[in-house]
PDB file of N, CA and C in Angstrom:
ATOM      1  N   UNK A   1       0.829  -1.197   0.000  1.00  0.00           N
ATOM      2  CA  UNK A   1       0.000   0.000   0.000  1.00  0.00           C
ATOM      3  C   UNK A   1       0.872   1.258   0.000  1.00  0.00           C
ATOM      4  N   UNK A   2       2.013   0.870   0.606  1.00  0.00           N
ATOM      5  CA  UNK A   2       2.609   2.451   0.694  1.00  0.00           C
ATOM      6  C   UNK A   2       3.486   2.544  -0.662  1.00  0.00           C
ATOM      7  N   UNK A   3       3.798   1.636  -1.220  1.00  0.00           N
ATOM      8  CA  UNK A   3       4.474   1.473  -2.582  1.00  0.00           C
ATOM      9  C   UNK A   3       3.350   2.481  -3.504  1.00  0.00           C
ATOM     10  N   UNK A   4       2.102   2.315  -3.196  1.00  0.00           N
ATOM     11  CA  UNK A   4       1.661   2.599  -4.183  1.00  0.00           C
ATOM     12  C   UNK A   4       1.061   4.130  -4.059  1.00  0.00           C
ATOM     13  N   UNK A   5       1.230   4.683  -2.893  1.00  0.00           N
ATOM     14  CA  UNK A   5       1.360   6.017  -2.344  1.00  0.00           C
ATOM     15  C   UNK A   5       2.440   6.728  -3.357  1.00  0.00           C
ATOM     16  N   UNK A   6       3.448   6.192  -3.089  1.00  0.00           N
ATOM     17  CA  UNK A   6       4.573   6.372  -3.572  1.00  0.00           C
ATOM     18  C   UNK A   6       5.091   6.444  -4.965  1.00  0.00           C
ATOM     19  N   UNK A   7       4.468   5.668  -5.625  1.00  0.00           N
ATOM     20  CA  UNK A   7       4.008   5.482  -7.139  1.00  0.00           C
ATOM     21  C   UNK A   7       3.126   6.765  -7.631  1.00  0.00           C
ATOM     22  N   UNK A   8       2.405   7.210  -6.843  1.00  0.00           N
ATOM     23  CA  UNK A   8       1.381   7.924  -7.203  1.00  0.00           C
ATOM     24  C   UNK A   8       1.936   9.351  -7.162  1.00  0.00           C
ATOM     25  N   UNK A   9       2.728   9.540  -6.261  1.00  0.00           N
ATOM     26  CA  UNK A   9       3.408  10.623  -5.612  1.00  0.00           C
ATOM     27  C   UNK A   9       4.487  10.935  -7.126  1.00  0.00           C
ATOM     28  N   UNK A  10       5.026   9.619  -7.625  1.00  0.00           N
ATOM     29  CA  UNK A  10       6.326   9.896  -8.230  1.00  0.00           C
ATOM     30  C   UNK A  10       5.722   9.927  -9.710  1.00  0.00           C
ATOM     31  N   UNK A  11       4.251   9.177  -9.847  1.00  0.00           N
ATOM     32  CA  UNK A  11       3.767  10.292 -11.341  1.00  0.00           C
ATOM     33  C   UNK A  11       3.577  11.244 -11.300  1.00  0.00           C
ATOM     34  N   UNK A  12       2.922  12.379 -10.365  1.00  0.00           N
ATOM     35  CA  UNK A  12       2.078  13.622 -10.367  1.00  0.00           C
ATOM     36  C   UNK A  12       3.341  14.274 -10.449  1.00  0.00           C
ATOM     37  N   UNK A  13       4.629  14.054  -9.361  1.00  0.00           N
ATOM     38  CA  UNK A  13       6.425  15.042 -10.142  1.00  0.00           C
ATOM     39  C   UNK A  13       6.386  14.921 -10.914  1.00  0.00           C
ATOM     40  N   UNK A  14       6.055  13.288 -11.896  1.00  0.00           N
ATOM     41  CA  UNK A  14       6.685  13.447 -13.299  1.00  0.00           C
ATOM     42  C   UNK A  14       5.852  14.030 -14.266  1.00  0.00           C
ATOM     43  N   UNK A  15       4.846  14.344 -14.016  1.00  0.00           N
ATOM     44  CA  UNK A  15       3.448  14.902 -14.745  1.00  0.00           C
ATOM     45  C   UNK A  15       3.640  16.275 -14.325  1.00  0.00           C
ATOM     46  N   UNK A  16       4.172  16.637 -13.460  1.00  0.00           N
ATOM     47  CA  UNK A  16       4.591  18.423 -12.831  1.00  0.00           C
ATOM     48  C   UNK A  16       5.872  18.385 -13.991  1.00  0.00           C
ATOM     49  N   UNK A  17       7.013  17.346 -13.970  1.00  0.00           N
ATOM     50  CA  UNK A  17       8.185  17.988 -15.081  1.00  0.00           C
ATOM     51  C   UNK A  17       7.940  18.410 -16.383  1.00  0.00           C
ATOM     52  N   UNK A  18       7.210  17.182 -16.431  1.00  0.00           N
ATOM     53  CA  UNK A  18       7.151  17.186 -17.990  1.00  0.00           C
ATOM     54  C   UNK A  18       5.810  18.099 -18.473  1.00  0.00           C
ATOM     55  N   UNK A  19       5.088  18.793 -17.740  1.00  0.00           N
ATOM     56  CA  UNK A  19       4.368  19.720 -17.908  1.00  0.00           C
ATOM     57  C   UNK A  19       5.430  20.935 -18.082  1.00  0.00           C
ATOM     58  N   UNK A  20       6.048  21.163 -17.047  1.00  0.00           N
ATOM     59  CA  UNK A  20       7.284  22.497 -17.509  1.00  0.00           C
ATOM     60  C   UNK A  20       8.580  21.992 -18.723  1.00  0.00           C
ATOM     61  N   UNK A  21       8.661  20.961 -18.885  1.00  0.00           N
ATOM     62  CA  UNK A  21       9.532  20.531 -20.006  1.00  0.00           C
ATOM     63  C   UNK A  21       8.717  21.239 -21.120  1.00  0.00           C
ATOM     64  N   UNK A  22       7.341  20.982 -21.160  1.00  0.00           N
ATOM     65  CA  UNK A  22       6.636  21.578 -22.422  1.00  0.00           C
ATOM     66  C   UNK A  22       6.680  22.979 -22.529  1.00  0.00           C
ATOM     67  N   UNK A  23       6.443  23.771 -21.483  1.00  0.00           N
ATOM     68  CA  UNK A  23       6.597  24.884 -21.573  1.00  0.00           C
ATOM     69  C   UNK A  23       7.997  25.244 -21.740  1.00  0.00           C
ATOM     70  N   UNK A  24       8.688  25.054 -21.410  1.00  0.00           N
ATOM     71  CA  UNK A  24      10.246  25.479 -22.236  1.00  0.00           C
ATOM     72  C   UNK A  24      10.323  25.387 -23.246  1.00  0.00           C
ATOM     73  N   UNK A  25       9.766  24.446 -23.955  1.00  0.00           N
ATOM     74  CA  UNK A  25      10.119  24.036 -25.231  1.00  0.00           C
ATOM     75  C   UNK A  25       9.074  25.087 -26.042  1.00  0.00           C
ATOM     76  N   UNK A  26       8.159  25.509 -25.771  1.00  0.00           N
ATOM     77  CA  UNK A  26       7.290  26.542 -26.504  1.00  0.00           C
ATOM     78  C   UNK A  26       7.899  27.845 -26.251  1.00  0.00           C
ATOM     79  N   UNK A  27       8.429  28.237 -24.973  1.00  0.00           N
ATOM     80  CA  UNK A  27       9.198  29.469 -24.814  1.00  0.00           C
ATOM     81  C   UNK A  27      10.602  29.474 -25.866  1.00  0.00           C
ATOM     82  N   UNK A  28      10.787  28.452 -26.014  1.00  0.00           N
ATOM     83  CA  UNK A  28      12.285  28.588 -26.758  1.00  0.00           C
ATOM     84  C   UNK A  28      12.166  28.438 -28.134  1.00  0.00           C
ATOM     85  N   UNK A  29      11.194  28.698 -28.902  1.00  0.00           N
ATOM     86  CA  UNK A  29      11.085  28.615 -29.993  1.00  0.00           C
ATOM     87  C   UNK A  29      11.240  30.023 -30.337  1.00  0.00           C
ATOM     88  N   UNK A  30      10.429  30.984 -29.325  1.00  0.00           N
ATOM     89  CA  UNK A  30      10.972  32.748 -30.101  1.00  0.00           C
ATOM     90  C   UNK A  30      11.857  32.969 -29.810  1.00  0.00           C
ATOM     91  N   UNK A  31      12.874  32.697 -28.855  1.00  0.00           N
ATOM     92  CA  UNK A  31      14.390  33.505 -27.989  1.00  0.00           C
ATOM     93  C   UNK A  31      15.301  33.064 -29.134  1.00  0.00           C
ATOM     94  N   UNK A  32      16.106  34.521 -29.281  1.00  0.00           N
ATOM     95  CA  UNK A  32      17.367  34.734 -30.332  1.00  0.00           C
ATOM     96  C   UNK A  32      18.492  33.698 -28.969  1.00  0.00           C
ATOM     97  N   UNK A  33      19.338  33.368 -29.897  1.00  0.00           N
ATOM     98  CA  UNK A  33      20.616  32.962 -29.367  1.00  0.00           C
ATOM     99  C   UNK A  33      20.667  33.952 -28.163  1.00  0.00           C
ATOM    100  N   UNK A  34      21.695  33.545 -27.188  1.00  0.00           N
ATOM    101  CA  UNK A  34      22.088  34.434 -26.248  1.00  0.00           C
ATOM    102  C   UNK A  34      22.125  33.724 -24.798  1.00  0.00           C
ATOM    103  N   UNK A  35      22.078  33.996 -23.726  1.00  0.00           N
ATOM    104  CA  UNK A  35      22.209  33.759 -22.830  1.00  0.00           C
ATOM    105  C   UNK A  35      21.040  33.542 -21.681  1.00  0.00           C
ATOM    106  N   UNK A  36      19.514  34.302 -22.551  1.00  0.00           N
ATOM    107  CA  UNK A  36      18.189  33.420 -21.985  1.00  0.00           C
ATOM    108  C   UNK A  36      18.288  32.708 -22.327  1.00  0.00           C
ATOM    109  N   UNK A  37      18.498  32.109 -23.795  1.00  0.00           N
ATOM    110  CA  UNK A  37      17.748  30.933 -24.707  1.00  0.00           C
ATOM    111  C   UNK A  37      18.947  29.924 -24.076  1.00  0.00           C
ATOM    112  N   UNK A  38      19.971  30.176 -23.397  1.00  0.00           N
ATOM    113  CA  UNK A  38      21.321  29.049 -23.118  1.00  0.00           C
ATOM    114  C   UNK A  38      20.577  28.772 -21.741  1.00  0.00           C
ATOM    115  N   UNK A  39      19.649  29.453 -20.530  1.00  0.00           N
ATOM    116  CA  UNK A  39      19.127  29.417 -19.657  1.00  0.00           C
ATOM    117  C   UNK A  39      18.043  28.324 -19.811  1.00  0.00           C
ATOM    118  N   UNK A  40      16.743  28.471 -21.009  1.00  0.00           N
ATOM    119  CA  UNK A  40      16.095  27.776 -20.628  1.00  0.00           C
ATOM    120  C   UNK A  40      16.760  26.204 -21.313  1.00  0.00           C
ATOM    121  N   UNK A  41      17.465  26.235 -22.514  1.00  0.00           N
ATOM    122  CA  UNK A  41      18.350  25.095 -23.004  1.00  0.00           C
ATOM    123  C   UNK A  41      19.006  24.068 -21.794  1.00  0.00           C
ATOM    124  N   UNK A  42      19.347  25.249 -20.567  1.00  0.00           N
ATOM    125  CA  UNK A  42      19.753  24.569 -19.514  1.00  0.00           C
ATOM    126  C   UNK A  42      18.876  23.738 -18.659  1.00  0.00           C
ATOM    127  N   UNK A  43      17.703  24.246 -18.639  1.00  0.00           N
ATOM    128  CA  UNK A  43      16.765  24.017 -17.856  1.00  0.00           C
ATOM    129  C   UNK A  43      15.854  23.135 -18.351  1.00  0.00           C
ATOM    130  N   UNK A  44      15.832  22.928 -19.452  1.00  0.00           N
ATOM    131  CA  UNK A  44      15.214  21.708 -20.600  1.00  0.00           C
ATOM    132  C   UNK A  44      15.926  20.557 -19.736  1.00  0.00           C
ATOM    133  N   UNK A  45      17.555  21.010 -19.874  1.00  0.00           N
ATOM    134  CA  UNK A  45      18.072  19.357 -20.053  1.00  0.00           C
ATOM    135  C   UNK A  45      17.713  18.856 -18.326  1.00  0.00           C
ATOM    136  N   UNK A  46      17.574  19.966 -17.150  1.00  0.00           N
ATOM    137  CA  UNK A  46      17.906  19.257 -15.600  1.00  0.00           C
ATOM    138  C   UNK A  46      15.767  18.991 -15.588  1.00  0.00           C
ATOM    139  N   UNK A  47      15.156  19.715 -16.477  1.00  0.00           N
ATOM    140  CA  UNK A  47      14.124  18.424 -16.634  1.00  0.00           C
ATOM    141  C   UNK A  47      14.401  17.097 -16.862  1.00  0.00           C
ATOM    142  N   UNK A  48      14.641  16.844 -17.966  1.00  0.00           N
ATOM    143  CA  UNK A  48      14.661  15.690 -18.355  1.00  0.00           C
ATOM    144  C   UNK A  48      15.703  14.626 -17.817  1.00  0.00           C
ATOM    145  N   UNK A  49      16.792  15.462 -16.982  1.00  0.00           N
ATOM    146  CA  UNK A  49      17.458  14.370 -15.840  1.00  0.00           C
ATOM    147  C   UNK A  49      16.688  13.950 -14.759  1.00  0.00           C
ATOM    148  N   UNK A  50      15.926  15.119 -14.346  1.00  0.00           N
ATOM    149  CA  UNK A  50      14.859  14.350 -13.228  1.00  0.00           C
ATOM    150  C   UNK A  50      14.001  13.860 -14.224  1.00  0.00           C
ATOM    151  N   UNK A  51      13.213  14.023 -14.789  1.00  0.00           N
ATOM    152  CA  UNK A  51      12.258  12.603 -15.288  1.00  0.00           C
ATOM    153  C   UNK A  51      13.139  11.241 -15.700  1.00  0.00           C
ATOM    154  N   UNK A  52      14.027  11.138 -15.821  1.00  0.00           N
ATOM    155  CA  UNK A  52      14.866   9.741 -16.272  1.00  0.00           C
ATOM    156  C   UNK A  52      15.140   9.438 -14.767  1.00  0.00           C
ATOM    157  N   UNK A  53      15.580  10.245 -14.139  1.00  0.00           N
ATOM    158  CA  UNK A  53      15.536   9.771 -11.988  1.00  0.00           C
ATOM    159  C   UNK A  53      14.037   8.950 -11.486  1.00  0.00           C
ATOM    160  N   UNK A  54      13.385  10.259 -12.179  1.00  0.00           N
ATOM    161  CA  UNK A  54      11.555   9.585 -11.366  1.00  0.00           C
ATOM    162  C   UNK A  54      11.539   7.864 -12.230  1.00  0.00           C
ATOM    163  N   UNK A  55      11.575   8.144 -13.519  1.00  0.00           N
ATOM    164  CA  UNK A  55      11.406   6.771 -14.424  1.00  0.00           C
ATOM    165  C   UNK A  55      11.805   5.635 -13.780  1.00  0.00           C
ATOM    166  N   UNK A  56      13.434   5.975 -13.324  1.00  0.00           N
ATOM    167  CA  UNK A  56      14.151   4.935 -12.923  1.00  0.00           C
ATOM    168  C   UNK A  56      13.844   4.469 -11.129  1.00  0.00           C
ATOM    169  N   UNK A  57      12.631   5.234 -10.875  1.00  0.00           N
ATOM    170  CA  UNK A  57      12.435   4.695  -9.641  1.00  0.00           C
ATOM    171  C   UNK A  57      10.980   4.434  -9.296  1.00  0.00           C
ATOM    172  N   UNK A  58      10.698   4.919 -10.475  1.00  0.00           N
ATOM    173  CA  UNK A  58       9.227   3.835 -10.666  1.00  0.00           C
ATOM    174  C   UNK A  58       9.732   2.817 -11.645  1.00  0.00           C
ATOM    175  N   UNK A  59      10.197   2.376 -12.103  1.00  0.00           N
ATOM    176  CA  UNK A  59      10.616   1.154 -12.349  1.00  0.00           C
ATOM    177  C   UNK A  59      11.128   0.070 -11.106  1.00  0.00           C
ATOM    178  N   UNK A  60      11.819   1.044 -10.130  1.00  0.00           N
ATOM    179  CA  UNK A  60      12.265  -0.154  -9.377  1.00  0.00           C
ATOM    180  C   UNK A  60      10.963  -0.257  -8.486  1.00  0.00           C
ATOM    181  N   UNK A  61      10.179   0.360  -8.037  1.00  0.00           N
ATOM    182  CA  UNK A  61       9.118   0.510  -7.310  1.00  0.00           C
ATOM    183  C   UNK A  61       8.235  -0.289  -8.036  1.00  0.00           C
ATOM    184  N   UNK A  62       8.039  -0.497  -9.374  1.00  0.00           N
ATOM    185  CA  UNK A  62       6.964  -1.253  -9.814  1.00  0.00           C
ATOM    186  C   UNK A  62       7.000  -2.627 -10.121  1.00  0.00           C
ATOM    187  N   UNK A  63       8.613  -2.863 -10.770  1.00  0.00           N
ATOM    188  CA  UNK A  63       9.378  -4.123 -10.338  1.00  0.00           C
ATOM    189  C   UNK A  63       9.413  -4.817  -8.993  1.00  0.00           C
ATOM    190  N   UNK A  64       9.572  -4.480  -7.914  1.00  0.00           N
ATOM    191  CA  UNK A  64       9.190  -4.914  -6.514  1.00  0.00           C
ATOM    192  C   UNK A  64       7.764  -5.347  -6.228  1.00  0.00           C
ATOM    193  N   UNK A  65       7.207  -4.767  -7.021  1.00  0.00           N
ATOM    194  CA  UNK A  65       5.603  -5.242  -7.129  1.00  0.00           C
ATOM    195  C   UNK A  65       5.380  -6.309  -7.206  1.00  0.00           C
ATOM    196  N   UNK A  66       6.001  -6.575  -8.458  1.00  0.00           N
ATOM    197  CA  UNK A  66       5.293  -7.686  -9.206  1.00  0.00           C
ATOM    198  C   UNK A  66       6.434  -9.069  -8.401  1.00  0.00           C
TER     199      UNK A  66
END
């Protein structure tokens, strides 16, 4: 039961990242080169390191399941 607290907990982060992953990616379509557009470029990628973190621990969380 608490696995699955926990599961639940670690979609709604990953459904919070990848909700702002999208929005970066629509903001960065107007920004000229420079040092915003290297900001949110930055901030794209430490999304998508935490969603490959959350992934990799609902995997082990869901693997233990079964």
């Amino acid at each position: 039961m608490r696995e699955d607290k926990e599961i639940q907990k670690l979609e709604k982060d990953k459904m919070k990242y990848v909700q702002k992953l999208a929005a970066h990616y629509q903001r960065i379509e107007g920004l000229p080169n420079g040092a915003q557009r290297d900001a949110v470029v930055k901030d794209i990628l430490e999304c998508k390191q935490i969603i490959f973190k959350i992934n990799d621990q609902l995997m082990d969380l869901k693997t233990r399941e079964q």
